[in-house]
C-alpha atoms as a PDB file:
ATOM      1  CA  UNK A   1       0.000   0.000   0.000  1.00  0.00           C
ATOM      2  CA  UNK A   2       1.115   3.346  -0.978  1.00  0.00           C
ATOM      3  CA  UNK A   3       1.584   6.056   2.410  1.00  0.00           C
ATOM      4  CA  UNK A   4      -0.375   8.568   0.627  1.00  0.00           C
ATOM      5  CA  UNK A   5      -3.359   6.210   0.234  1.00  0.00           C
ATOM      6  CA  UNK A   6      -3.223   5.199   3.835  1.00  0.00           C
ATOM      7  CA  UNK A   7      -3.014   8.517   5.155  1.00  0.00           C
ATOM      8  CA  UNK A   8      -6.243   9.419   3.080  1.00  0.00           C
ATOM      9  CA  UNK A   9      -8.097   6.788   4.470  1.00  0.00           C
ATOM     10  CA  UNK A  10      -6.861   7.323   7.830  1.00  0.00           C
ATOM     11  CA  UNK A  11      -7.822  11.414   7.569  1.00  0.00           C
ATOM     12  CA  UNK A  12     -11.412   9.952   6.315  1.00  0.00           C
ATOM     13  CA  UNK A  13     -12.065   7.825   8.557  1.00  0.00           C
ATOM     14  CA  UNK A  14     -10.990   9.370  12.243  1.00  0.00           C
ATOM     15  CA  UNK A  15     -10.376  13.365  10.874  1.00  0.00           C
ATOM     16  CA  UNK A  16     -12.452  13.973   8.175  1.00  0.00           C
ATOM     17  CA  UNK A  17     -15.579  16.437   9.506  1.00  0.00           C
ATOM     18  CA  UNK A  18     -14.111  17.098  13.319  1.00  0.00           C
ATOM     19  CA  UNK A  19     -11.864  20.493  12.569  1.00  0.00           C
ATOM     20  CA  UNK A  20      -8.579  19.042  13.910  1.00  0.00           C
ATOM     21  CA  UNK A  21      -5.112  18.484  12.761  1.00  0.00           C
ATOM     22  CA  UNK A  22      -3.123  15.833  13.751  1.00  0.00           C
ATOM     23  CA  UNK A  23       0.809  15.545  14.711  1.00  0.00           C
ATOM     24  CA  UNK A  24       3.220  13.757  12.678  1.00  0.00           C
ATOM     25  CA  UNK A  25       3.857  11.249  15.351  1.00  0.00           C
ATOM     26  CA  UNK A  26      -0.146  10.332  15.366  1.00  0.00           C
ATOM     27  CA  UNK A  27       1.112   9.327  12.123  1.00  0.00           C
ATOM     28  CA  UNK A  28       3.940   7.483  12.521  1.00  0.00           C
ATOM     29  CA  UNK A  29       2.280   5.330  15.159  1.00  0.00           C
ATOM     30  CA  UNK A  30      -0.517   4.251  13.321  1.00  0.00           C
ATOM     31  CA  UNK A  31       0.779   3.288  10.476  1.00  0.00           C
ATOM     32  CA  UNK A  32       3.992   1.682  11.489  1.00  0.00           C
ATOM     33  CA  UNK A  33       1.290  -0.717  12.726  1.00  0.00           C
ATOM     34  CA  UNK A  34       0.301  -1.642   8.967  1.00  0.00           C
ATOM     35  CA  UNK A  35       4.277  -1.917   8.169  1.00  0.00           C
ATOM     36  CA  UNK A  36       5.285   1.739   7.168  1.00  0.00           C
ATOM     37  CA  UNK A  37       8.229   3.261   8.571  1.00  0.00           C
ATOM     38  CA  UNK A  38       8.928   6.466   9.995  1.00  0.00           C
ATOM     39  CA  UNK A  39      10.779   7.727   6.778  1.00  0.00           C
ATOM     40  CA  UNK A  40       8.112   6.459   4.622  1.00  0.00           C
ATOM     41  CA  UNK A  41       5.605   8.298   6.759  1.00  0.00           C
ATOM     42  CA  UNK A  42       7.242  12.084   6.920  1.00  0.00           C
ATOM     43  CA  UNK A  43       7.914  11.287   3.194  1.00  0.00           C
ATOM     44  CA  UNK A  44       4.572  11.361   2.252  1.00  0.00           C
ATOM     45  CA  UNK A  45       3.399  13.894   4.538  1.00  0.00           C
ATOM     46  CA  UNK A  46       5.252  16.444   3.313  1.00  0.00           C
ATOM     47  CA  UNK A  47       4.725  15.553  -0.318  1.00  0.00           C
ATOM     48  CA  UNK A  48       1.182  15.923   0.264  1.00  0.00           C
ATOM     49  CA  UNK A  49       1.722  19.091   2.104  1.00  0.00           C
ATOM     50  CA  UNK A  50       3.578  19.992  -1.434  1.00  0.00           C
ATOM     51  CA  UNK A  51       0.371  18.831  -3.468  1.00  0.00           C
ATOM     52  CA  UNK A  52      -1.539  20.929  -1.882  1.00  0.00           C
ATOM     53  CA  UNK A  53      -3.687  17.693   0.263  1.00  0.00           C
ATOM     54  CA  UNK A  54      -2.238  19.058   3.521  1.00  0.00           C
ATOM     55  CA  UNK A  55      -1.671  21.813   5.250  1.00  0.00           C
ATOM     56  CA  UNK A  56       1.201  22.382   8.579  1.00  0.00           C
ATOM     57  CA  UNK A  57       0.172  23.917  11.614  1.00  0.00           C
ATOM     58  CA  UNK A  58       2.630  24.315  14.179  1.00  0.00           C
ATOM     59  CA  UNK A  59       1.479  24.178  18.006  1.00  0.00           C
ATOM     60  CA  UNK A  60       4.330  24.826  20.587  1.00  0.00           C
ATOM     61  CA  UNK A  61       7.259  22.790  19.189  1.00  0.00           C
ATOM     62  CA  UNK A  62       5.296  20.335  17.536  1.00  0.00           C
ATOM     63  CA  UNK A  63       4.104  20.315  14.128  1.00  0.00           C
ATOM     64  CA  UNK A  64       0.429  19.372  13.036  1.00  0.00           C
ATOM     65  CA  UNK A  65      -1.103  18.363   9.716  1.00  0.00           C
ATOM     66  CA  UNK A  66      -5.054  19.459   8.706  1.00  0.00           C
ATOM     67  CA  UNK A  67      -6.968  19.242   6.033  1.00  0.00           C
ATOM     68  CA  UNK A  68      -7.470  21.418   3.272  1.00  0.00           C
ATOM     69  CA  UNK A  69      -9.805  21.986   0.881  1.00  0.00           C
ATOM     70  CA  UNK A  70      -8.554  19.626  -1.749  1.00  0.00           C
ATOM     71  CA  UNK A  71      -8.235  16.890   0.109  1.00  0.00           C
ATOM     72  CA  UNK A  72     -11.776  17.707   2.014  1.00  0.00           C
ATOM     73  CA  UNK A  73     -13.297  17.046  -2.103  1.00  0.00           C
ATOM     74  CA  UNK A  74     -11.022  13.959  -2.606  1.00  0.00           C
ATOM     75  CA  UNK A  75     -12.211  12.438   1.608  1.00  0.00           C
ATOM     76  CA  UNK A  76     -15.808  13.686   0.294  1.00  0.00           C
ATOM     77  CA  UNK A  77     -15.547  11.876  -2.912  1.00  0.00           C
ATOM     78  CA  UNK A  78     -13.948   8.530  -0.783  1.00  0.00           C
ATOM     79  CA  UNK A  79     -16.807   8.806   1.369  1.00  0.00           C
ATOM     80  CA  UNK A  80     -19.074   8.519  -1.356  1.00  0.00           C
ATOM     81  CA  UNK A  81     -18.271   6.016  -3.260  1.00  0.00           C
ATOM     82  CA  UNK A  82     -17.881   3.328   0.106  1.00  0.00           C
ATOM     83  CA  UNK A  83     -20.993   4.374   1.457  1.00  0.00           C
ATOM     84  CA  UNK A  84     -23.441   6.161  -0.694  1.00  0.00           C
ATOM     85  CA  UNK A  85     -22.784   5.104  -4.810  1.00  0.00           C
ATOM     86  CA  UNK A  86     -22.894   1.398  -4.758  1.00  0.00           C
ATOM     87  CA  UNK A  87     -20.730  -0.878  -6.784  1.00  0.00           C
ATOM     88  CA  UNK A  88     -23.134  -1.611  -9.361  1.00  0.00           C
ATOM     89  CA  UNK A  89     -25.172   0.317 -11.881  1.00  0.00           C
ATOM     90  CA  UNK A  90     -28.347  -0.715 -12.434  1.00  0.00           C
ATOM     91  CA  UNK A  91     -30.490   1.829 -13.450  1.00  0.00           C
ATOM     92  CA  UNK A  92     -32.850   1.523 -16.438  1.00  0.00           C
ATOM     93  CA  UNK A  93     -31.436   4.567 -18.814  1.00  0.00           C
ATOM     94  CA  UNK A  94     -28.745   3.626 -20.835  1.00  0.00           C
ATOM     95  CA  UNK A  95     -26.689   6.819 -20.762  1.00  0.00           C
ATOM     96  CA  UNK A  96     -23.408   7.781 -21.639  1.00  0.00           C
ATOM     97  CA  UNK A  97     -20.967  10.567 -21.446  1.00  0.00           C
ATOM     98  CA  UNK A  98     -18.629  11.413 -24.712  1.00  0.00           C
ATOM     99  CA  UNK A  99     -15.247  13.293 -24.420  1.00  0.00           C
ATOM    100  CA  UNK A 100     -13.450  13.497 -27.689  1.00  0.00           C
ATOM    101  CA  UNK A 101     -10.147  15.461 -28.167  1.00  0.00           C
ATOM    102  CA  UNK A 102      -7.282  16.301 -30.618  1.00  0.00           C
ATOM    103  CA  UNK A 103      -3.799  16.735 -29.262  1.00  0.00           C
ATOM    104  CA  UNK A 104      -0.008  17.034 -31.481  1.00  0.00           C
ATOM    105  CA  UNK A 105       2.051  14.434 -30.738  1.00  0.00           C
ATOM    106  CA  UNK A 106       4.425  16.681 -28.908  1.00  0.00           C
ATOM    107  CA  UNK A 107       1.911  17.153 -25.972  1.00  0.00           C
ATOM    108  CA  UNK A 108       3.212  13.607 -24.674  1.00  0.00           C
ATOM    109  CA  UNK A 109       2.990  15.258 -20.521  1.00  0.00           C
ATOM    110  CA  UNK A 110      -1.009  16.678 -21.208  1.00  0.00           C
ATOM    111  CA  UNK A 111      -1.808  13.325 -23.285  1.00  0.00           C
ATOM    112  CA  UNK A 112      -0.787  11.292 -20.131  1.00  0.00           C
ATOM    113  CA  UNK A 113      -2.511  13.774 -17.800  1.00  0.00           C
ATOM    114  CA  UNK A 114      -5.656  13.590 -19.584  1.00  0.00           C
ATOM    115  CA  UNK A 115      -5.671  10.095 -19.692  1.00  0.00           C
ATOM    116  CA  UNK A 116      -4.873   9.603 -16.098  1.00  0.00           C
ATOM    117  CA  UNK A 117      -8.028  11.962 -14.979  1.00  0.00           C
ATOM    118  CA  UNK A 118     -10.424  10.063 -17.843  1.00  0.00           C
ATOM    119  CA  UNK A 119      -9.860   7.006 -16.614  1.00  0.00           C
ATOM    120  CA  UNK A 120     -10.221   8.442 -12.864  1.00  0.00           C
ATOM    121  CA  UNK A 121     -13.588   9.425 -13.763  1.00  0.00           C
ATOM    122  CA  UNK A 122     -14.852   6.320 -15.513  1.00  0.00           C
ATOM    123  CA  UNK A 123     -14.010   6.920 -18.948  1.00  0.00           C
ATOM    124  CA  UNK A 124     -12.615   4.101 -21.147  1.00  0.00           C
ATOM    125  CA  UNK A 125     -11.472   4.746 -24.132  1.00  0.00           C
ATOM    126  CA  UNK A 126     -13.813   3.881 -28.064  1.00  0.00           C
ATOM    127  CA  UNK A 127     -10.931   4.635 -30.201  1.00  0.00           C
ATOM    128  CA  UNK A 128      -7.999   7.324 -31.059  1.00  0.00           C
ATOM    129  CA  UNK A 129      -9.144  10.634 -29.095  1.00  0.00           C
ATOM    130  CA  UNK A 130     -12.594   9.658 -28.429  1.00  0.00           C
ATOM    131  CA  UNK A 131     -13.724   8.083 -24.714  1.00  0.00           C
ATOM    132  CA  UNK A 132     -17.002   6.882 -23.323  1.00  0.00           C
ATOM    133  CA  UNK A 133     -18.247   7.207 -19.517  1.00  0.00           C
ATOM    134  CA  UNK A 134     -21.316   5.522 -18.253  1.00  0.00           C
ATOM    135  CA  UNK A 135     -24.147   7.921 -17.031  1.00  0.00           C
ATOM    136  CA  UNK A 136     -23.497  11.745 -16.740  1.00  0.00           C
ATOM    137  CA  UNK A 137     -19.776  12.655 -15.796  1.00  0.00           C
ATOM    138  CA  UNK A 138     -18.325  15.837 -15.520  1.00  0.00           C
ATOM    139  CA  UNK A 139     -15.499  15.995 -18.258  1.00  0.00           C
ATOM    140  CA  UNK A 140     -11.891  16.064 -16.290  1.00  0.00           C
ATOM    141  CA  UNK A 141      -9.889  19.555 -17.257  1.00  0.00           C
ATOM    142  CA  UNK A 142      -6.131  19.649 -18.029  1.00  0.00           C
ATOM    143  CA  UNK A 143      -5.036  23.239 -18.960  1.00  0.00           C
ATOM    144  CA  UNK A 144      -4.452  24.330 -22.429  1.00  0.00           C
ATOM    145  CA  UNK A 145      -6.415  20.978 -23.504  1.00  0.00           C
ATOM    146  CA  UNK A 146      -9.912  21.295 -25.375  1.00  0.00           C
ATOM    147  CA  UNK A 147     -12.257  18.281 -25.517  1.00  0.00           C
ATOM    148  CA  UNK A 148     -15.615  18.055 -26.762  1.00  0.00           C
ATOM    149  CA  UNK A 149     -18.265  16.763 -24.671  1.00  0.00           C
ATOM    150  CA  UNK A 150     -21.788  15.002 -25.563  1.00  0.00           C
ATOM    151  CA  UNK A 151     -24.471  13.322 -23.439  1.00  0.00           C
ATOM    152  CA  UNK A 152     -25.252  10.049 -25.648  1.00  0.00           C
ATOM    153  CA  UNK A 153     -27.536   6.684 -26.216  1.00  0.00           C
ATOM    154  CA  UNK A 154     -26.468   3.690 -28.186  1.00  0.00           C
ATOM    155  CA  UNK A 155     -28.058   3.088 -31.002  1.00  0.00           C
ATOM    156  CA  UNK A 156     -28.678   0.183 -33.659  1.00  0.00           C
ATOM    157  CA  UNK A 157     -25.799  -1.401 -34.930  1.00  0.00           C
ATOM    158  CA  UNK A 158     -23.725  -0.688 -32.107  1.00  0.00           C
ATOM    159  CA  UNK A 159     -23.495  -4.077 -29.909  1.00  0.00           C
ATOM    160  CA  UNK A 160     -22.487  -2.083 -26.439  1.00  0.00           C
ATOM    161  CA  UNK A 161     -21.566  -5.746 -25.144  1.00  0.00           C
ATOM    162  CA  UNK A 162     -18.866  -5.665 -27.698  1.00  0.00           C
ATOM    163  CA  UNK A 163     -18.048  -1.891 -26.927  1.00  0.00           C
ATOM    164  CA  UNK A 164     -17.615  -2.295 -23.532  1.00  0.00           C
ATOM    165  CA  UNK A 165     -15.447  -5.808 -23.206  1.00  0.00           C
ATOM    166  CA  UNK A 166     -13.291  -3.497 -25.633  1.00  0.00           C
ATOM    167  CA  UNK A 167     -13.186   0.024 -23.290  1.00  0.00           C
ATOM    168  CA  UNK A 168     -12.639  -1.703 -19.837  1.00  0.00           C
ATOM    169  CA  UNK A 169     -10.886  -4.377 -18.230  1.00  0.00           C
ATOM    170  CA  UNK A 170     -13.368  -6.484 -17.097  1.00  0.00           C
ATOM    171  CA  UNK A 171     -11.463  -9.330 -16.588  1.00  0.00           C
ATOM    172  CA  UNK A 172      -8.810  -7.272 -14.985  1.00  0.00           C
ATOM    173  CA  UNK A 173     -11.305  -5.311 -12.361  1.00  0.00           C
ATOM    174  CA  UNK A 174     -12.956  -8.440 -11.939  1.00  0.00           C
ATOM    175  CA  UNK A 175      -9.892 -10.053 -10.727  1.00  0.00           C
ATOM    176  CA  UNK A 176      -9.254  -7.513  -8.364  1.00  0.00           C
ATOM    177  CA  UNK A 177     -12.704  -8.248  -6.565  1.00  0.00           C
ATOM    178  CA  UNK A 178     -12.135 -12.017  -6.242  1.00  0.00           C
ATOM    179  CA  UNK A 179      -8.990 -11.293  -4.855  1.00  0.00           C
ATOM    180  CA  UNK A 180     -10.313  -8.620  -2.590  1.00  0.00           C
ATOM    181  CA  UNK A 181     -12.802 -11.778  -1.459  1.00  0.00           C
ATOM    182  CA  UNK A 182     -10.225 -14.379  -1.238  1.00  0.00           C
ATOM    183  CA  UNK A 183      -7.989 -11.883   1.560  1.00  0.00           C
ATOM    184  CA  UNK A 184     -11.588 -10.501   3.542  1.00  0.00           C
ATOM    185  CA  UNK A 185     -13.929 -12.259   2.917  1.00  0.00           C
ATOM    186  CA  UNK A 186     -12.881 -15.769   5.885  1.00  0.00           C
ATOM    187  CA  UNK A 187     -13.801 -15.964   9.791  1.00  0.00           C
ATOM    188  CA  UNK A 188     -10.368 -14.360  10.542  1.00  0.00           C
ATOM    189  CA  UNK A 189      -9.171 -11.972   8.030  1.00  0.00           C
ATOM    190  CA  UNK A 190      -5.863 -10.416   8.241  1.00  0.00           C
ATOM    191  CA  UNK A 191      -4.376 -12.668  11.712  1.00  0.00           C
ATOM    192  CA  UNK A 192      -1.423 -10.895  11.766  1.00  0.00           C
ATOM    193  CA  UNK A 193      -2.406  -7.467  12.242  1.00  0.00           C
ATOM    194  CA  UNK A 194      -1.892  -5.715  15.842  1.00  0.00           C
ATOM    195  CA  UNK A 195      -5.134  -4.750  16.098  1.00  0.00           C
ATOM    196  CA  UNK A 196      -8.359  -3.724  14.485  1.00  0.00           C
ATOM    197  CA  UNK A 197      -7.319   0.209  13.703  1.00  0.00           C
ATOM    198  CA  UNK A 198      -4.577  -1.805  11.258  1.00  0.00           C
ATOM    199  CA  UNK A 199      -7.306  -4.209   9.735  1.00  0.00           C
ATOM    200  CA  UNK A 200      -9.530  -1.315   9.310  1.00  0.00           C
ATOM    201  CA  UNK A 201      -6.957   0.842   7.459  1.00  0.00           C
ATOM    202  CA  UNK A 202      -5.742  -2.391   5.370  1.00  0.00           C
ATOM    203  CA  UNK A 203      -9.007  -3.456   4.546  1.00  0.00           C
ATOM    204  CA  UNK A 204     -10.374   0.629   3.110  1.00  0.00           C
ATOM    205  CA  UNK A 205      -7.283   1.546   1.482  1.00  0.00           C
ATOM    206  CA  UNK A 206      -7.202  -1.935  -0.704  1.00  0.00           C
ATOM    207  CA  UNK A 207     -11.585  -1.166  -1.396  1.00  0.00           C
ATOM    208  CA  UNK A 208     -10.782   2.293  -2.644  1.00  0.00           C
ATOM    209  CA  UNK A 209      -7.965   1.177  -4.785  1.00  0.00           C
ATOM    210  CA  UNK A 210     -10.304  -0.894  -6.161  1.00  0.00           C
ATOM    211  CA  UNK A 211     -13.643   1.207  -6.393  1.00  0.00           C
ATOM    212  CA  UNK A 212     -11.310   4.047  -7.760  1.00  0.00           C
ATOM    213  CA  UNK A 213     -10.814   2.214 -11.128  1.00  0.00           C
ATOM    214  CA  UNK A 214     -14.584   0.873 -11.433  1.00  0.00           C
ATOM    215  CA  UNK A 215     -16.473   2.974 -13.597  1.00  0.00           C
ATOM    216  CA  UNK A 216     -20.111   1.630 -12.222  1.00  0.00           C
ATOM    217  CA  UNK A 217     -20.832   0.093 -15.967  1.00  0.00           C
ATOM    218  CA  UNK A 218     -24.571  -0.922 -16.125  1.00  0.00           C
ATOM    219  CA  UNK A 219     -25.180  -3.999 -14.786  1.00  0.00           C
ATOM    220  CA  UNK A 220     -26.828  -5.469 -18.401  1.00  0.00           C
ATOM    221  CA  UNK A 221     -23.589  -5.392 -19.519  1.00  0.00           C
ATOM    222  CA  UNK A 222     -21.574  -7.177 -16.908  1.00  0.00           C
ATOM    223  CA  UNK A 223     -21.027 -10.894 -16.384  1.00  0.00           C
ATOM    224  CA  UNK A 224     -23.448 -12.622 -14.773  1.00  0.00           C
ATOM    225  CA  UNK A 225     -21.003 -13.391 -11.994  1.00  0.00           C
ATOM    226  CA  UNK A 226     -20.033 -10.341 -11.364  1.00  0.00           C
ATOM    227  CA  UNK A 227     -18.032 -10.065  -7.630  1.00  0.00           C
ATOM    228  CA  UNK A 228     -18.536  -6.588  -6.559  1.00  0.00           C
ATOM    229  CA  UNK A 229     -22.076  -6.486  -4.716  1.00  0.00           C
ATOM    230  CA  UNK A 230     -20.944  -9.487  -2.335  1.00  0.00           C
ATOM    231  CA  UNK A 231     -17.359  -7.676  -2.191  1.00  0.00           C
ATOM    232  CA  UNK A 232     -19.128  -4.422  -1.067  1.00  0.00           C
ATOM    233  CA  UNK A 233     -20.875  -6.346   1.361  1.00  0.00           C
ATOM    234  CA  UNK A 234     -17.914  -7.948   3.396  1.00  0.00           C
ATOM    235  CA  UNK A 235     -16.286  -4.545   2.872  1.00  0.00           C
ATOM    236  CA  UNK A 236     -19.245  -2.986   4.974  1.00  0.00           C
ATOM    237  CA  UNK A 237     -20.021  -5.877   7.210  1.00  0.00           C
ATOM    238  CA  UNK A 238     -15.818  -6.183   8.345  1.00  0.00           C
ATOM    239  CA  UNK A 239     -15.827  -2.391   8.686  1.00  0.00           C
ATOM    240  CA  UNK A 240     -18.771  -2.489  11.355  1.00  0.00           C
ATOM    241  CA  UNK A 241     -16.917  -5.072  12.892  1.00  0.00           C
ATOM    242  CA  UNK A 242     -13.589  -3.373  13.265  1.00  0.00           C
ATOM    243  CA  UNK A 243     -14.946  -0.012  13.682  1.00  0.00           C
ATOM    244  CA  UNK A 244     -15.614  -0.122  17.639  1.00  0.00           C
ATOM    245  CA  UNK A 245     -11.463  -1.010  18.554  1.00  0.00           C
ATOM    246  CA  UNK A 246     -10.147   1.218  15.747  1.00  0.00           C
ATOM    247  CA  UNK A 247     -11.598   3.908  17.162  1.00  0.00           C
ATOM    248  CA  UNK A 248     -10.673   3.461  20.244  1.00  0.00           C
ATOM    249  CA  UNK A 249      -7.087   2.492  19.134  1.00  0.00           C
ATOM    250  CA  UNK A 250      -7.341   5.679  17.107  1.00  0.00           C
ATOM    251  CA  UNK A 251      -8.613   7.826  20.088  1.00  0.00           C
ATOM    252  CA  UNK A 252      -5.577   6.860  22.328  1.00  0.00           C
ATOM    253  CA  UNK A 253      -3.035   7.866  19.690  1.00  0.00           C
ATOM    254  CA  UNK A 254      -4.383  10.870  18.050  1.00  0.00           C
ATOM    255  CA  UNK A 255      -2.433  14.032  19.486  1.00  0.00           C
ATOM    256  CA  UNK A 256      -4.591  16.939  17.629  1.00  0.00           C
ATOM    257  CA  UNK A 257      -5.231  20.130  18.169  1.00  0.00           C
ATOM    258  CA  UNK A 258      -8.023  22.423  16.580  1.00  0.00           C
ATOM    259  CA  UNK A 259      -7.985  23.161  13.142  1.00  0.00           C
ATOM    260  CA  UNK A 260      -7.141  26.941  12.972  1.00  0.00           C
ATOM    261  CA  UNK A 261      -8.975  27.301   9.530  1.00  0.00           C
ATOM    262  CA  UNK A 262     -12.401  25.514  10.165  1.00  0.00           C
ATOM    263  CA  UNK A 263     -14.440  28.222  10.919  1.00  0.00           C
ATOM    264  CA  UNK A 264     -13.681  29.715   7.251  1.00  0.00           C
ATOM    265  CA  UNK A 265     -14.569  26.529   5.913  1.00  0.00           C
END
C-alpha cells in the first residue's frame, strides 16, 4: 500500500468532519502498525503538504497536519463512493458521457494527464481521441487541452456488449474483486495485524484502490457473476466489525489540536 493512500483513508475515517489536525507522530504510530516506517511516513506527509492535500500547523514545538480543501473534495468523494454510490449500476437509462479530443504528438505530458483523470472518472477509451463514460460525468480539465463533450444513447448497430469488453478491463477489475474476497472475505481476516485500527486501514485503502478504477458500468452489460455487490458487502459488514477497537485504538493515539482554519470553511 502506498503512504499517501493510507493517510487518506486514515484522515477519512478518524479526521475527516471534526476540525482538527493531527501531529506527525499520530502518524507514525498508526501506520507503522500496517508496516510503514517512519521515513516512509514524513515522506509522504510532506509531499502531500507539497500537493496541496495538507496543510502544517505548528502548536508549541510540535508540528500538526489538517486538512485542506482539496483533500476535504477527494475524503468527500472517498466517502461517497464506500458508502453512498454502490458498486453496481443498475439503473434503467442507458446513458453515456462522450469526451473526444485532438492533441499534437508533442503534448506527450497533457496526453498522459488527460488520460490519467479520464480514466479516474470512468471513462474508457472507443478509439484514437474519443472516450465513453457511463451515465453523466463531468469531463476532467487539463489546462491548455480542449475536448468536446456530448451526453449520448447507443443506437442500432452498435453491440455495447462488444463496446464495452473493448473500453474496460473487465477481466482485470474483476480479478481484483475475487482477490479482494479471497484476503476478507474468511472468519479471521488479516491474523497478523496488531489490532483492528490496522485491519480497518488495510481493509479501506485496498476497497478504494479498487472502487477508484470501477467505472459503475450498467449492470446489463456485466457478467453474470459479477463479484462486486458481495465484495461491497464484506467490505461494509468487516468495517462495522472493526470499527468499535479502531476507534478506540485511534482515540488513544491521536495528538490533535483544533484546526485553525475551520471556521472559514
Amino acid at each position: 500500500m502506498r503512504p499517501q493512500s493510507v493517510i487518506l483513508t486514515f484522515l477519512g475515517d478518524h479526521v475527516y468532519g471534526r476540525g482538527i489536525c493531527v501531529s506527525s507522530g499520530s502518524f507514525i504510530e498508526a501506520f507503522a502498525k500496517v508496516g510503514i516506517s517512519e521515513e516512509a511516513t514524513r515522506s509522504a506527509l510532506t509531499r502531500m503538504v507539497r500537493r496541496g492535500l495538507l496543510r502544517r500547523q505548528r502548536a508549541g514545538r510540535r508540528m500538526y497536519f489538517g486538512l485542506t480543501p482539496t483533500s476535504t473534495e477527494v475524503l468527500k468523494d472517498g466517502e461517497r463512493r464506500i458508502w453512498h454510490s454502490g458498486v453496481v449500476n443498475d439503473g434503467d437509462e442507458d446513458r453515456w458521457t462522450l469526451i473526444g479530443f485532438s492533441l499534437p504528438e508533442s503534448w506527450q505530458r497533457q496526453r498522459h494527464e488527460l488520460r490519467s483523470r479520464l480514466i479516474w472518472a470512468g471513462f474508457g477509451p472507443l478509439q484514437n481521441g474519443l472516450w465513453i463514460a457511463p451515465g453523466e460525468v463531468d469531463a476532467p480539465r487539463v489546462p491548455g487541452v480542449n475536448v468536446k463533450v456530448f451526453s449520448a444513447e447507443p443506437r442500432r448497430p452498435t453491440d455495447m456488449q462488444a463496446l464495452v469488453r473493448d473500453a474496460y478491463d473487465l477481466e482485470g477489475l474483476g480479478e481484483r474483486y475475487r482477490a479482494f474476497l479471497r484476503r476478507w472475505d474468511q472468519a479471521d481476516p488479516a491474523p497478523d495485524a496488531p489490532d483492528d485500527l490496522a485491519r480497518s486501514l488495510t481493509l479501506l485503502t485496498g476497497w478504494l484502490q479498487i472502487i477508484r478504477t470501477d467505472p459503475r458500468l450498467p449492470l446489463r452489460y456485466l457478467p453474470h457473476d459479477w463479484p462486486a455487490e458481495k465484495a461491497q458487502r464484506v467490505c461494509h459488514t468487516l468495517h462495522e466489525r472493526f470499527r468499535p477497537e479502531a476507534a478506540a485504538v485511534a482515540a488513544r493515539l491521536l495528538d490533535t489540536v483544533p484546526d485553525e482554519t475551520w471556521a472559514e470553511r
